[in-house]
Every structure is written in C-alpha cells, then in structure tokens.
N, C-alpha and C. Protein backbone atom coordinates (compact mmCIF):
# COMPACT_ATOMS: atom_id res chain seq x y z
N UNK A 1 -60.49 231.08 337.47
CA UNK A 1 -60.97 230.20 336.43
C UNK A 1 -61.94 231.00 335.57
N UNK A 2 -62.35 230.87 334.57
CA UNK A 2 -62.77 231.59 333.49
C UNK A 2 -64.21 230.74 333.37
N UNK A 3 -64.70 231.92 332.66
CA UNK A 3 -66.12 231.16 332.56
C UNK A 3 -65.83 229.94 331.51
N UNK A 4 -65.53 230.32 330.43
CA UNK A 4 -65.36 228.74 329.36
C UNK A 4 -64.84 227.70 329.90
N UNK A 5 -63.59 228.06 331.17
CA UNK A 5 -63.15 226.42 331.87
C UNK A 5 -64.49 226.07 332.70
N UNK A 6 -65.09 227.06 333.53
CA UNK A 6 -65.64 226.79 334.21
C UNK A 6 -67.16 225.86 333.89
N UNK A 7 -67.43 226.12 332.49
CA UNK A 7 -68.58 225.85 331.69
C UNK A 7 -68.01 224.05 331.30
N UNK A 8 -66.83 224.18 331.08
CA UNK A 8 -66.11 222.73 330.59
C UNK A 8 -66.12 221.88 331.66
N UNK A 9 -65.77 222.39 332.75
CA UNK A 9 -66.09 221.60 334.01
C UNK A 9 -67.23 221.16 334.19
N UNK A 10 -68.11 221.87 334.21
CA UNK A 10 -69.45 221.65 334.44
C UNK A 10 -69.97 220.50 333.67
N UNK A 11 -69.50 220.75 332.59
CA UNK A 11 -69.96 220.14 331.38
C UNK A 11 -69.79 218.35 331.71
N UNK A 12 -68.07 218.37 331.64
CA UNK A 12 -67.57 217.13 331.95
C UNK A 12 -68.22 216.75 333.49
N UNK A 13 -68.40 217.67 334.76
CA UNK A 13 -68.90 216.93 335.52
C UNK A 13 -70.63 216.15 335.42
N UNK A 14 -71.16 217.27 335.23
CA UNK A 14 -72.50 216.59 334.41
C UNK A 14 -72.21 215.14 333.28
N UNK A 15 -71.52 214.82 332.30
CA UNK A 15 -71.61 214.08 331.33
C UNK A 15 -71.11 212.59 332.26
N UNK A 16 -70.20 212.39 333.59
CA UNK A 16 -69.65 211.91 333.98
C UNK A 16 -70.45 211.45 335.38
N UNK A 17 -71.48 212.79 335.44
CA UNK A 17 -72.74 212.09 336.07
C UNK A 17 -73.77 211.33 336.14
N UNK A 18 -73.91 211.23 334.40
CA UNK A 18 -74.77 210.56 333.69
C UNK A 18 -74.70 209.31 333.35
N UNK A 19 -73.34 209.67 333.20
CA UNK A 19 -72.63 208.25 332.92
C UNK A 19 -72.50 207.17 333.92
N UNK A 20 -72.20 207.38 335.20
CA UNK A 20 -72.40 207.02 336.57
C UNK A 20 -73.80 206.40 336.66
N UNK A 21 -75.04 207.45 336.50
CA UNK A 21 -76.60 207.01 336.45
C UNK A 21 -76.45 206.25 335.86
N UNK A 22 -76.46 205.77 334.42
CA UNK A 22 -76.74 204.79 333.25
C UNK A 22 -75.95 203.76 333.82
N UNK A 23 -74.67 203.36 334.13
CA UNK A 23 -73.94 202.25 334.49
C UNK A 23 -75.07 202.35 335.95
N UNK A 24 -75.44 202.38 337.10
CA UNK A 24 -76.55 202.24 337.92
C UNK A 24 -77.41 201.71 337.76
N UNK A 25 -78.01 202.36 336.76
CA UNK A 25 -79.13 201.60 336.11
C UNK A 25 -78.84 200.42 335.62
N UNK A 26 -77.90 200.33 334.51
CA UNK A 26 -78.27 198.97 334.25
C UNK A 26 -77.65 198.09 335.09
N UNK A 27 -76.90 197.84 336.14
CA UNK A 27 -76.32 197.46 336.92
C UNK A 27 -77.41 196.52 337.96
N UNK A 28 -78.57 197.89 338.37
CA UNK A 28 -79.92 197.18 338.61
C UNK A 28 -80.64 196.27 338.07
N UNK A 29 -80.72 196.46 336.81
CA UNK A 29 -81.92 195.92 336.25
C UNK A 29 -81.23 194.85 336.10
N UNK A 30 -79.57 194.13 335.69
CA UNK A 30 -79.02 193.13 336.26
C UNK A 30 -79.36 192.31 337.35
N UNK A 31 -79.51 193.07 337.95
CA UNK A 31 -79.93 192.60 339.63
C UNK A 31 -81.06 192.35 339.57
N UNK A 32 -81.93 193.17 339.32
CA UNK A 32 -83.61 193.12 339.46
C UNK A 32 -83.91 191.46 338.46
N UNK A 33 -83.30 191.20 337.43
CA UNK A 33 -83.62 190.58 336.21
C UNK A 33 -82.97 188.88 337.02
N UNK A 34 -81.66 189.24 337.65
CA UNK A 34 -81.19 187.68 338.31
C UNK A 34 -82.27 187.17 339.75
N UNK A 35 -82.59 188.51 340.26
CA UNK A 35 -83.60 188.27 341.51
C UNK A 35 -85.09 187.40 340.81
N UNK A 36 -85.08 187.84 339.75
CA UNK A 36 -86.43 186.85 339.42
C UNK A 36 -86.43 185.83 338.78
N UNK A 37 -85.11 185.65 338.20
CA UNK A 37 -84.56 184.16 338.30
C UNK A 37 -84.56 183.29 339.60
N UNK A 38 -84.19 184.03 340.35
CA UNK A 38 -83.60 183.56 341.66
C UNK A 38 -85.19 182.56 341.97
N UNK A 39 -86.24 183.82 342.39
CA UNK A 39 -87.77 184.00 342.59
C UNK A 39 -87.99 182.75 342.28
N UNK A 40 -88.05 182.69 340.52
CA UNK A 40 -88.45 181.59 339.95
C UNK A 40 -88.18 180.42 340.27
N UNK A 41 -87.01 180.29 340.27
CA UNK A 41 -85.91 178.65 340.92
C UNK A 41 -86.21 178.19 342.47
N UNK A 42 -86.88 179.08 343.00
CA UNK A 42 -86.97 179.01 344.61
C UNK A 42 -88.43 178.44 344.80
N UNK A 43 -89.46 178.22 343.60
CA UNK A 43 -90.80 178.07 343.48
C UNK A 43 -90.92 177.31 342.27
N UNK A 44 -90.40 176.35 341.97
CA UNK A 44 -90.21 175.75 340.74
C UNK A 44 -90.99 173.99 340.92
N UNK A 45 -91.94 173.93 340.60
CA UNK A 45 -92.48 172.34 340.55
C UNK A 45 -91.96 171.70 339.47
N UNK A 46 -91.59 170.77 339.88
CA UNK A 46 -91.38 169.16 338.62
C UNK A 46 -91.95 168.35 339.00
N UNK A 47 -93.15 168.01 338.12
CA UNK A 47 -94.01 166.62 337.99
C UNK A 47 -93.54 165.35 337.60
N UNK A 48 -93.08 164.61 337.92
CA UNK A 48 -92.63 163.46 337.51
C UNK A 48 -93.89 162.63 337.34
N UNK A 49 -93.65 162.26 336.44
CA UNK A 49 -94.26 160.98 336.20
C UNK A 49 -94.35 159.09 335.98
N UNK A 50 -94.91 158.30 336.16
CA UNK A 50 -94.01 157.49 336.64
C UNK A 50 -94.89 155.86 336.60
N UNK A 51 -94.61 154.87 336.20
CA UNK A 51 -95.61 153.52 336.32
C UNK A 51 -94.48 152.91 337.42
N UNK A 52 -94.76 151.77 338.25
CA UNK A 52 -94.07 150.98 339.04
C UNK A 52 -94.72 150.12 339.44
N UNK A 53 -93.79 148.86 340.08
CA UNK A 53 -94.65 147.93 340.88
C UNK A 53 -93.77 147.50 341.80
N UNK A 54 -94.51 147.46 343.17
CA UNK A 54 -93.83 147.10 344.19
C UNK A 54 -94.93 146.19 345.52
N UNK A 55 -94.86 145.76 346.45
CA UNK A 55 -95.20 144.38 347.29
C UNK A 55 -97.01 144.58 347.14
N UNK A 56 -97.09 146.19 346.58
CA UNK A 56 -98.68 146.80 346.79
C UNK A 56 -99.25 146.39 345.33
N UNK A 57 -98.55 146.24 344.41
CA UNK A 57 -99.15 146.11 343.10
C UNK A 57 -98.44 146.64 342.26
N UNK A 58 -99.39 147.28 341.09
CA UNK A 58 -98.84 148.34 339.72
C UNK A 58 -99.48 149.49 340.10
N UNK A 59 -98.84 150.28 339.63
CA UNK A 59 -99.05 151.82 339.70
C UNK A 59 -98.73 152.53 338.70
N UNK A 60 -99.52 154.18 338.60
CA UNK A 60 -99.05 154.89 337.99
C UNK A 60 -98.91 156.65 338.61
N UNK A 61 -97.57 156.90 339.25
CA UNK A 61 -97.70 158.07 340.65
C UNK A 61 -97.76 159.59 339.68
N UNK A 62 -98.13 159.84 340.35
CA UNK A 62 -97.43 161.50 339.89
C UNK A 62 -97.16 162.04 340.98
N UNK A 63 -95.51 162.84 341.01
CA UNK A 63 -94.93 163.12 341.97
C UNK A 63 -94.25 164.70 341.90
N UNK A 64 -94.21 165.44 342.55
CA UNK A 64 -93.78 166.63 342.60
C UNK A 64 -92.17 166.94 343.17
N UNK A 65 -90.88 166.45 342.11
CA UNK A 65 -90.01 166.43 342.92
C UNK A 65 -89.45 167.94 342.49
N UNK A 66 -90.36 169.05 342.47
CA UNK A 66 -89.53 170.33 342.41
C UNK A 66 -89.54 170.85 343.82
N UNK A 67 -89.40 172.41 344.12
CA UNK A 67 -89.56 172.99 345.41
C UNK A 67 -90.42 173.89 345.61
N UNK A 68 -91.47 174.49 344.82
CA UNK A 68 -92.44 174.84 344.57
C UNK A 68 -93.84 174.29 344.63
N UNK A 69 -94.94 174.53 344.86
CA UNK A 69 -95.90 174.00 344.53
C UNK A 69 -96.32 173.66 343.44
N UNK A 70 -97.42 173.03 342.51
CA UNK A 70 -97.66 172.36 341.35
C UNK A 70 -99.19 172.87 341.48
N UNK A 71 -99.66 173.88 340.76
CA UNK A 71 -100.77 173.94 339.89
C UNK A 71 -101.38 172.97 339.05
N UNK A 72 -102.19 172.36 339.35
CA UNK A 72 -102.29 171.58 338.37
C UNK A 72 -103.68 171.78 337.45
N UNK A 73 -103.54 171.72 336.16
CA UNK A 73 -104.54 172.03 335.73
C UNK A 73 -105.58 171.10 334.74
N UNK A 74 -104.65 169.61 333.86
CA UNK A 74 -105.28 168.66 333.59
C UNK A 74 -104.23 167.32 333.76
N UNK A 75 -105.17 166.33 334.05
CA UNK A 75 -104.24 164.73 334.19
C UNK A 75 -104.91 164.32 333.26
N UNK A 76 -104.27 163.59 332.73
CA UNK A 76 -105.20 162.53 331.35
C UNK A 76 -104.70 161.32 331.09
N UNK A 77 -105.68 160.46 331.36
CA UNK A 77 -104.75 158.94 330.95
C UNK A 77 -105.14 158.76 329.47
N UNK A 78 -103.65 158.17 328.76
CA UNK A 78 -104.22 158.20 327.22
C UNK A 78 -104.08 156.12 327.21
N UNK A 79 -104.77 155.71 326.14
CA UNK A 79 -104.60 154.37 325.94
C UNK A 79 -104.07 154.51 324.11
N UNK A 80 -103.04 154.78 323.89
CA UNK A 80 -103.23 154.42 322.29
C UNK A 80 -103.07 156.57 322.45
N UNK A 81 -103.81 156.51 321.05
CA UNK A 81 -104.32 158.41 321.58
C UNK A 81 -105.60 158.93 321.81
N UNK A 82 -106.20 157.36 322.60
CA UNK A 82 -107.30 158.31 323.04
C UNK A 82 -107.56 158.23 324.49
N UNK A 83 -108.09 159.48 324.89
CA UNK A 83 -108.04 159.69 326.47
C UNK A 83 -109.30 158.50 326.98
N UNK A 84 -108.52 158.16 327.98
CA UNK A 84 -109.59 157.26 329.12
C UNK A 84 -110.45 158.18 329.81
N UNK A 85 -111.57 158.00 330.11
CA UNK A 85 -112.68 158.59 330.32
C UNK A 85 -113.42 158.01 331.38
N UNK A 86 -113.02 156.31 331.43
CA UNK A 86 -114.23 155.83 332.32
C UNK A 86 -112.91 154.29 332.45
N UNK A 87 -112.73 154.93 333.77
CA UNK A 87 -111.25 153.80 334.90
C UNK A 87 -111.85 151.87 334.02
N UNK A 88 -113.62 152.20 334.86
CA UNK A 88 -114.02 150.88 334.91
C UNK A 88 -114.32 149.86 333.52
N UNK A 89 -114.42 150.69 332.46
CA UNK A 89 -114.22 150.29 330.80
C UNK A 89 -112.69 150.20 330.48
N UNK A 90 -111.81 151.02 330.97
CA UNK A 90 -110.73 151.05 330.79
C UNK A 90 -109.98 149.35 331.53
N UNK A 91 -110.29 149.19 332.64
CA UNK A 91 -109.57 148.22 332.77
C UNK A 91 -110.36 146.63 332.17
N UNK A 92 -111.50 146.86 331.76
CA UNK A 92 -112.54 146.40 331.47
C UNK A 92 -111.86 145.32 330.03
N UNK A 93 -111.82 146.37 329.45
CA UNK A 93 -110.94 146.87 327.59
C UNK A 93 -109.86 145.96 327.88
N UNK A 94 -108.77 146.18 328.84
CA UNK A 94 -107.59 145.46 328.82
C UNK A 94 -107.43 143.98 329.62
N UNK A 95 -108.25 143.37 330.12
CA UNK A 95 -108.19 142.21 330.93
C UNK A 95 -109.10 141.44 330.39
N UNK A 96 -110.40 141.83 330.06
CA UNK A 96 -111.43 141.24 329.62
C UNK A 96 -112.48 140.75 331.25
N UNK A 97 -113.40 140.21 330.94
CA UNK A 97 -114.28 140.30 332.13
C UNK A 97 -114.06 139.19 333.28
N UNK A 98 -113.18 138.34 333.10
CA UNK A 98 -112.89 137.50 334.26
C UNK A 98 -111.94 137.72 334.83
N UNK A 99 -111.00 138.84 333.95
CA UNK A 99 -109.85 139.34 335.22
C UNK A 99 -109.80 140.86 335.32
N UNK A 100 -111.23 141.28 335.04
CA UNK A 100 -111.06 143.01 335.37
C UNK A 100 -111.30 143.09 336.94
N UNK A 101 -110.28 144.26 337.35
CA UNK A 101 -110.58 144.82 338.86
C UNK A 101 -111.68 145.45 339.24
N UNK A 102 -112.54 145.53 339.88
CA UNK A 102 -113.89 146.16 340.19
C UNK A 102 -113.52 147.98 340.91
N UNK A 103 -113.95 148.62 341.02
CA UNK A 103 -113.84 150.17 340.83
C UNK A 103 -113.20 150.13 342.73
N UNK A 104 -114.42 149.30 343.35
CA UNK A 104 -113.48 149.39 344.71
C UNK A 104 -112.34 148.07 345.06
N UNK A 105 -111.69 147.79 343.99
CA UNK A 105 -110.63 147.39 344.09
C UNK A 105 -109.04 148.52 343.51
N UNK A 106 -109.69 148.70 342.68
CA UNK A 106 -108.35 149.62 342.63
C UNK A 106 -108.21 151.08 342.97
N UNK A 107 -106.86 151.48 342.98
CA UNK A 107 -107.17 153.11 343.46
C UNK A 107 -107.14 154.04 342.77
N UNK A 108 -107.21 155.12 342.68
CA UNK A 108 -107.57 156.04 341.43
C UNK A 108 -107.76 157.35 342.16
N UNK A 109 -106.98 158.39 341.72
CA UNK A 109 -107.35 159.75 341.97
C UNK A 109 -107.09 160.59 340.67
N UNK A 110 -107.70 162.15 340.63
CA UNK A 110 -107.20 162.63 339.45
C UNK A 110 -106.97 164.05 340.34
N UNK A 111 -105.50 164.35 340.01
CA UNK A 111 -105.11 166.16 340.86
C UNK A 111 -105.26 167.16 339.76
N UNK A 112 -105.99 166.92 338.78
CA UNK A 112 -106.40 168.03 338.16
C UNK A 112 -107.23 168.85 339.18
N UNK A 113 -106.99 170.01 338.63
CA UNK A 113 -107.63 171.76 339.22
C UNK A 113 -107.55 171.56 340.89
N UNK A 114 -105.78 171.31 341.72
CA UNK A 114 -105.25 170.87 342.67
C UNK A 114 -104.59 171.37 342.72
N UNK A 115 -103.49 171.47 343.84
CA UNK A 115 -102.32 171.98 344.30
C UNK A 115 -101.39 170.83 344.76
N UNK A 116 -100.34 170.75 344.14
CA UNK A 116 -99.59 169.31 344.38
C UNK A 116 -98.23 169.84 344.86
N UNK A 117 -98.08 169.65 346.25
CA UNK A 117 -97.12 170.18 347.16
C UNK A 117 -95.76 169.67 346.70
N UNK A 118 -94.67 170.65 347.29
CA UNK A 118 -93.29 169.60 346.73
C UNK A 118 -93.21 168.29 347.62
N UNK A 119 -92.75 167.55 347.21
CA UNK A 119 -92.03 165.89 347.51
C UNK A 119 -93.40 165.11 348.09
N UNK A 120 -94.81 166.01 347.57
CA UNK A 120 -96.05 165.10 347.45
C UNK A 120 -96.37 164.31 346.29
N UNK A 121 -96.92 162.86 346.31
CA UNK A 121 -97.16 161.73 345.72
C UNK A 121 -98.25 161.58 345.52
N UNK A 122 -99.20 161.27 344.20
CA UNK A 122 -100.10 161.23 344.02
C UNK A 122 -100.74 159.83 343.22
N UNK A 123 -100.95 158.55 343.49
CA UNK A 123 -100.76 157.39 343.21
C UNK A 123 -102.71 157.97 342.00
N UNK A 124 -102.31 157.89 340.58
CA UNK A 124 -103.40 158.12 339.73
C UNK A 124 -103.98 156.95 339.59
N UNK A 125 -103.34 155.67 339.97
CA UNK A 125 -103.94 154.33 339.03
C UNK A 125 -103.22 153.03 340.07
N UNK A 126 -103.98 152.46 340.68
CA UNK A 126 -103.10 151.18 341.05
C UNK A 126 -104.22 149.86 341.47
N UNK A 127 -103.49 148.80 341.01
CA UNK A 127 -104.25 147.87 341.41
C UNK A 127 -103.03 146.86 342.25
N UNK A 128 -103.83 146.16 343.03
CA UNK A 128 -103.11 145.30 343.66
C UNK A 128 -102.61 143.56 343.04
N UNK A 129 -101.70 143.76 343.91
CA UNK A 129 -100.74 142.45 343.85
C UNK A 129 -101.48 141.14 343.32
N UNK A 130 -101.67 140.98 342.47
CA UNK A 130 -102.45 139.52 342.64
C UNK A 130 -102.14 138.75 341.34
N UNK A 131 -102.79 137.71 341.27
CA UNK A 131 -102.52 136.76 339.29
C UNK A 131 -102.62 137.67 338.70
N UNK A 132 -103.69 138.00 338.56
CA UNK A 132 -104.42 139.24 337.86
C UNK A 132 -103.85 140.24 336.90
N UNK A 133 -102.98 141.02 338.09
CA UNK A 133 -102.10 142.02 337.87
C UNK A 133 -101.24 141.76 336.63
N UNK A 134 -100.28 140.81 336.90
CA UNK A 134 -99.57 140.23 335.97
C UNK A 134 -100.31 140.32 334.52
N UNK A 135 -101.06 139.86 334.37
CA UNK A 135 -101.86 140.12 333.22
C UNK A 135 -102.26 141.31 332.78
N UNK A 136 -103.04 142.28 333.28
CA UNK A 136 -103.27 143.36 333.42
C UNK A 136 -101.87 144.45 332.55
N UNK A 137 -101.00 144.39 333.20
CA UNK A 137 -99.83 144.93 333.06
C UNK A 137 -98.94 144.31 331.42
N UNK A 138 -99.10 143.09 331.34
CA UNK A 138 -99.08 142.33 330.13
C UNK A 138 -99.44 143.13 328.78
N UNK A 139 -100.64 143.10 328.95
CA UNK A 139 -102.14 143.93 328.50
C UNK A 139 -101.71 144.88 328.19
N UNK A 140 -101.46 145.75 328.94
CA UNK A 140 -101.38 147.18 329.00
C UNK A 140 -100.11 147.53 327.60
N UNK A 141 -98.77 147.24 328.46
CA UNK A 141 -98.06 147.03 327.64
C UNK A 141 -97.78 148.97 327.41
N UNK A 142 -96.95 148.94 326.48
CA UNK A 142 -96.06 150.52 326.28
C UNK A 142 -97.46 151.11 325.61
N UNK A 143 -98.70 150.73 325.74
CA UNK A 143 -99.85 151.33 325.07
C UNK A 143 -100.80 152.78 325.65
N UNK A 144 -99.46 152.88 326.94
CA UNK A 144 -100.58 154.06 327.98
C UNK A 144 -99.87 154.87 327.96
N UNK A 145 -99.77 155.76 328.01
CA UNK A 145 -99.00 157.29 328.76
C UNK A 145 -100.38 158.42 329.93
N UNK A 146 -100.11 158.98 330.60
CA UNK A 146 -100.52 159.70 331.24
C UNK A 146 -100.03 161.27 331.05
N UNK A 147 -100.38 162.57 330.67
CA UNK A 147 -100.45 163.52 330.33
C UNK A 147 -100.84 164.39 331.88
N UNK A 148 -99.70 165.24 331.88
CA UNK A 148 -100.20 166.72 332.82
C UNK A 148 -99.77 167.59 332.89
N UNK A 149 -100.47 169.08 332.59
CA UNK A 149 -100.61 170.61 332.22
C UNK A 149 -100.65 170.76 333.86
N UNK A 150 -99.34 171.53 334.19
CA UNK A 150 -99.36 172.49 335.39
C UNK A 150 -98.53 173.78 335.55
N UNK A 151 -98.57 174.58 336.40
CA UNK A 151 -97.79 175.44 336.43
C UNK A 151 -97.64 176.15 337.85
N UNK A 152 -96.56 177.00 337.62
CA UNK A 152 -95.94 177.53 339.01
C UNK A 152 -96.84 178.33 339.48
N UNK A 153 -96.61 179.02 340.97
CA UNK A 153 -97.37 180.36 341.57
C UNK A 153 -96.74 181.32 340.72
N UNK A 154 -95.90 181.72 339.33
CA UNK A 154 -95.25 182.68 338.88
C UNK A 154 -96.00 182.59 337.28
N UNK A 155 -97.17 181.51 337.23
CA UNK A 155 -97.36 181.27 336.23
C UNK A 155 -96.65 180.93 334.79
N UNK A 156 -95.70 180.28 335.24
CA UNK A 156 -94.66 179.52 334.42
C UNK A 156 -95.26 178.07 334.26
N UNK A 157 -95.64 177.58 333.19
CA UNK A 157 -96.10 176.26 332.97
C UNK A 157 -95.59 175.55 332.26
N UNK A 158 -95.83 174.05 332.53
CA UNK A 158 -95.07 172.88 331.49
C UNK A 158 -96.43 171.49 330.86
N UNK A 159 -95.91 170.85 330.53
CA UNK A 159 -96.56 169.83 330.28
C UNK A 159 -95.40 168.90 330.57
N UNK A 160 -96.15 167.45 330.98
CA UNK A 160 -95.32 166.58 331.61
C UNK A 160 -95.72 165.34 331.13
N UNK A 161 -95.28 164.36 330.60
CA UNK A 161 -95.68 163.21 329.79
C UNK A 161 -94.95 161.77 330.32
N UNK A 162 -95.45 160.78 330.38
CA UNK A 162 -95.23 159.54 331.05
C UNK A 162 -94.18 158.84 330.17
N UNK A 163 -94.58 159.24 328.56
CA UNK A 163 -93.50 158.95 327.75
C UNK A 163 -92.32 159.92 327.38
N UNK A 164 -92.34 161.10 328.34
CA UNK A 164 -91.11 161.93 327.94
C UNK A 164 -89.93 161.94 328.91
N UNK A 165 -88.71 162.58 328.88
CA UNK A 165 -88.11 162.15 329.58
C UNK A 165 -87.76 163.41 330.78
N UNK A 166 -88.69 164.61 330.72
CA UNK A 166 -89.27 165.56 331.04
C UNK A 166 -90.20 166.57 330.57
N UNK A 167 -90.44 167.07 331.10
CA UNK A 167 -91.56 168.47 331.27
C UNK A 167 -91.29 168.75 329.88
N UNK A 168 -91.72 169.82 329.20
CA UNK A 168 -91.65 170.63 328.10
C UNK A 168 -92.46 172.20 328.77
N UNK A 169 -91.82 172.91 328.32
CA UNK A 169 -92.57 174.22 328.78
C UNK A 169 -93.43 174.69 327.69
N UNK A 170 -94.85 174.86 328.33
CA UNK A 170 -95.72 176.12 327.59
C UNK A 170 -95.86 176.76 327.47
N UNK A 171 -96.92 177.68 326.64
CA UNK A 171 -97.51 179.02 326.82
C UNK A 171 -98.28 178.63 328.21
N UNK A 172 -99.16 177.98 328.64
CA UNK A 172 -100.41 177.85 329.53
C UNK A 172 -100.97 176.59 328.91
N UNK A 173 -101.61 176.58 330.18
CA UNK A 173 -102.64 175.34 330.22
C UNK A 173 -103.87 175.60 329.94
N UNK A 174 -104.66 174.64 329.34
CA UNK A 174 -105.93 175.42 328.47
C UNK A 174 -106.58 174.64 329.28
C-alpha cells in the first residue's frame, strides 16, 4: 500500500471516527435531556384547589394531587380583588353580626412557606353544618377565589387559582 492510500485510509478512518463521536454525543444528550424530563415528572406537585360541602359543612381544601412534594410559597384568599387579611372581619363582612362564626368555630390554616406532601389535604377555610352556613355560602357567592404560588424540589413553579381550571406555570414565586 502506498503512502497516499495509506494517508486516505487514515483519513477516512479518522473522519468516520468522528462521525461515530458526534452521533454519541448527541445521542446522549438525547438521553441526558429525556432523563430530566423523566426527573421532573417523577417529582411533580399539582395543587388543586377546591370549595365543597359535605355532612362537616363548607370548605375550601387545597390538595396536592401530583407525586412530588409542593413548596409552597403564598395562599391568599381574595374576596372581590382584594386579599383577606383578617378570617374574623372576613366572615364578619359576609353574614353580618348575628350569623358570623366566631374564630374558634371555624377552621382555618394557611400552608404558605410549607411543604405539602402528595395526596395531602389541607382544609384553608371551613365552617360547620348549621342554618348559618347556608347563608354564609349564599353570601359568599362566586365572589372568592383563593390564590397559590408553589413549586417543585427542581424549582419548577406554578400558580394555582380557585377560579382556574389549572395551574399556570411561572418564572417563581415572589
């Protein structure tokens, strides 16, 4: 074999080596790029949100039906568009003073700056079964939504709204 075949060989085996690397590579980063899809989907919270009434009263839950944990970073009850601030004016505002619930009558939590496990329930607002209620709920009417900024352990975040019919994704939660 001659040096010029031998140089052509070389040549083509090198160019055919490279070519090999590059299809490798991106072949990986395929892989690498679906694995953190994968990652993501395997750690994924959905906040549901939610009003109901059942033998306990009215409610308003927030529920984690993803498979991930839930960061949570703000809950906000809105009346109209402005945020509720104070439960006991709030129900105060909507019943008037002979049928408002007293603070240790109803229940109330807020999972802001929390960790809200998957297929954990978080009851934000409930009062019990009674005349009352009925009214209350009357009152209230399509005038409330509840608002919440959370996000994954991958720092993937959404916002989640009582009047939406899911999440919306963010930049972050402020």
């Amino acid at each position: 074999m001659s040096d010029k075949q031998s140089s052509r060989l070389n040549l083509a085996t090198s160019l055919v080596a490279i070519a090999i690397s590059i299809v490798a590579m991106l072949v990986s980063l395929v892989e690498v790029s679906a694995m953190r899809t994968q990652q993501r989907a395997e750690v994924w919270p959905y906040i549901d949100l939610a009003t109901g009434y059942n033998s306990d009263g009215f409610y308003l839950r927030l529920e984690n039906k993803g498979v991930g944990p839930a960061l949570m970073h703000e809950v906000q009850l809105f009346r109209g568009s402005e945020p509720v601030t104070d439960l006991d004016a709030f129900v105060l505002d909507v019943v008037g003073p002979d049928d408002a619930f007293s603070y240790d009558t109803y229940l109330s939590s807020n999972p802001s700056n929390s960790v809200v496990a998957p297929g954990e329930v978080s009851t934000l607002f409930g009062v019990p079964w009674e005349p009352r209620t009925r009214r209350f709920v009357e009152n209230v009417g399509t005038d409330i939504d509840v608002t919440a900024c959370y996000c994954s352990i991958h720092e993937d975040c959404w916002r989640a709204s009582l009047l939406a019919s899911r999440p919306e994704p963010v930049d972050r939660c402020d």
